[in-house]
Protein backbone atom coordinates (compact mmCIF):
# COMPACT_ATOMS: atom_id res chain seq x y z
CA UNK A 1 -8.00 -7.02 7.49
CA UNK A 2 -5.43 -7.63 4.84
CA UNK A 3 -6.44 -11.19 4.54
CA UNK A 4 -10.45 -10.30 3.96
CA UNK A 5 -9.28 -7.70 1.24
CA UNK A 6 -6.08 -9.76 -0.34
CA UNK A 7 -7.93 -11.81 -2.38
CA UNK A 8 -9.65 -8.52 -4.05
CA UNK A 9 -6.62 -6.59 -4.53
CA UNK A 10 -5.14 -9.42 -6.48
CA UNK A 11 -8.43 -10.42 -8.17
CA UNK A 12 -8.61 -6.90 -9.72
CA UNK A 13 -4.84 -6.21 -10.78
CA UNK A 14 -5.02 -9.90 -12.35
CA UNK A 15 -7.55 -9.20 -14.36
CA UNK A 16 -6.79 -5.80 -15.20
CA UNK A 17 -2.96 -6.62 -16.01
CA UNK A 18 -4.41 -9.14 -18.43
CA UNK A 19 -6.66 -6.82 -20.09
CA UNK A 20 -3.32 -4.73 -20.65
CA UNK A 21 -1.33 -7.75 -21.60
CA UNK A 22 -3.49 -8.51 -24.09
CA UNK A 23 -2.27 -5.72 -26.24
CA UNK A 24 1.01 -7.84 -26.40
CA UNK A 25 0.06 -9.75 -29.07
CA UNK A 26 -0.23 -7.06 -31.50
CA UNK A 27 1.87 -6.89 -34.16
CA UNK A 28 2.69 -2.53 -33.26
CA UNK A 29 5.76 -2.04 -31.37
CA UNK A 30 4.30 0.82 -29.41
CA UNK A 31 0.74 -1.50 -28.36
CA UNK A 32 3.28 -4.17 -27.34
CA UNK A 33 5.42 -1.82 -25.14
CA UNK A 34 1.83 -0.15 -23.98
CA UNK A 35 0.32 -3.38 -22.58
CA UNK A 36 3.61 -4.74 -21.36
CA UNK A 37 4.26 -1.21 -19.15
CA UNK A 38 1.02 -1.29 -17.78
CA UNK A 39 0.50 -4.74 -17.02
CA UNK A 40 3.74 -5.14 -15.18
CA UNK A 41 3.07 -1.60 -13.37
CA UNK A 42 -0.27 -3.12 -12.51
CA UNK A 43 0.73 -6.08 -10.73
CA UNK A 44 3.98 -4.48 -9.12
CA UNK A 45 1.41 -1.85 -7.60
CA UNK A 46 -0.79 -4.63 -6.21
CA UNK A 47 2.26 -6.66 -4.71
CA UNK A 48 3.24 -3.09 -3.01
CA UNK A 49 -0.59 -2.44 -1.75
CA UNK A 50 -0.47 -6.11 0.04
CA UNK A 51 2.96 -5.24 1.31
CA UNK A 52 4.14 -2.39 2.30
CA UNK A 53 0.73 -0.35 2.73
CA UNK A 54 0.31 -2.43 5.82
CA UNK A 55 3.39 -2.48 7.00
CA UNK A 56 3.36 1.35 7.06
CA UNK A 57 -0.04 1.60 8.36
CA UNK A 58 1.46 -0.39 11.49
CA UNK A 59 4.41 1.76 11.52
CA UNK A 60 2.04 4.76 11.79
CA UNK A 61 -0.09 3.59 14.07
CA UNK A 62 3.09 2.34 16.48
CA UNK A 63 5.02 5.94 15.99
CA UNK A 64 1.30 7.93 17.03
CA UNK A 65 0.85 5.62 20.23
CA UNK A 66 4.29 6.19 21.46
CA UNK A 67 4.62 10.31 20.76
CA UNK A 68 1.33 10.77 22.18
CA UNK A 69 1.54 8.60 25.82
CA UNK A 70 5.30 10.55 26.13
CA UNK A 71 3.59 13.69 26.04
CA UNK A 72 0.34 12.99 27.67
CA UNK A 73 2.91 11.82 30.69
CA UNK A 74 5.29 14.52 30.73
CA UNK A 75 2.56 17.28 30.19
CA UNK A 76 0.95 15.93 33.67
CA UNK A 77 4.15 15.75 35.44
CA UNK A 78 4.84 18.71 34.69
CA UNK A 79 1.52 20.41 35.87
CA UNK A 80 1.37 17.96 39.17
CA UNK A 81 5.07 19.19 39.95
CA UNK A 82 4.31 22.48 39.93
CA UNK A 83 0.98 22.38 41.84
């Protein structure tokens, strides 16, 4: 999944972090810091999204899996111990 959706996560922040980074060659201090900001915050959110996102989506899905089996298990012990 990450690999069929990679390529357009990085497509878009490129091309949006250039839009922004082309406000760098103005000749305004505060255009320059503008574009610079939000180009870099661009691409340091994309690098994040192909990251961590899935790496904490598999973290999720791991922690779920676990809690639930432990208390579908001791739920029915519990009710076959008693019967």
């Amino acid at each position: 999944m990450v690999g069929e959706t990679g390529l357009g996560v990085f497509t878009g922040a490129i091309t949006s972090a250039a839009t922004f980074y082309a406000l760098c060659i103005s000749s305004y201090g505060g255009l320059f810091d503008l574009g610079f900001l939000i180009g870099t915050g661009i691409l340091l959110c994309a690098l994040v999204i192909t990251v961590l996102l899935p790496a904490m989506i598999a973290w999720n899905e791991g922690c779920g899996r676990g809690a639930r089996t432990s208390s579908r298990s001791s739920t029915s012990s519990r009710s076959g111990s008693s019967a």
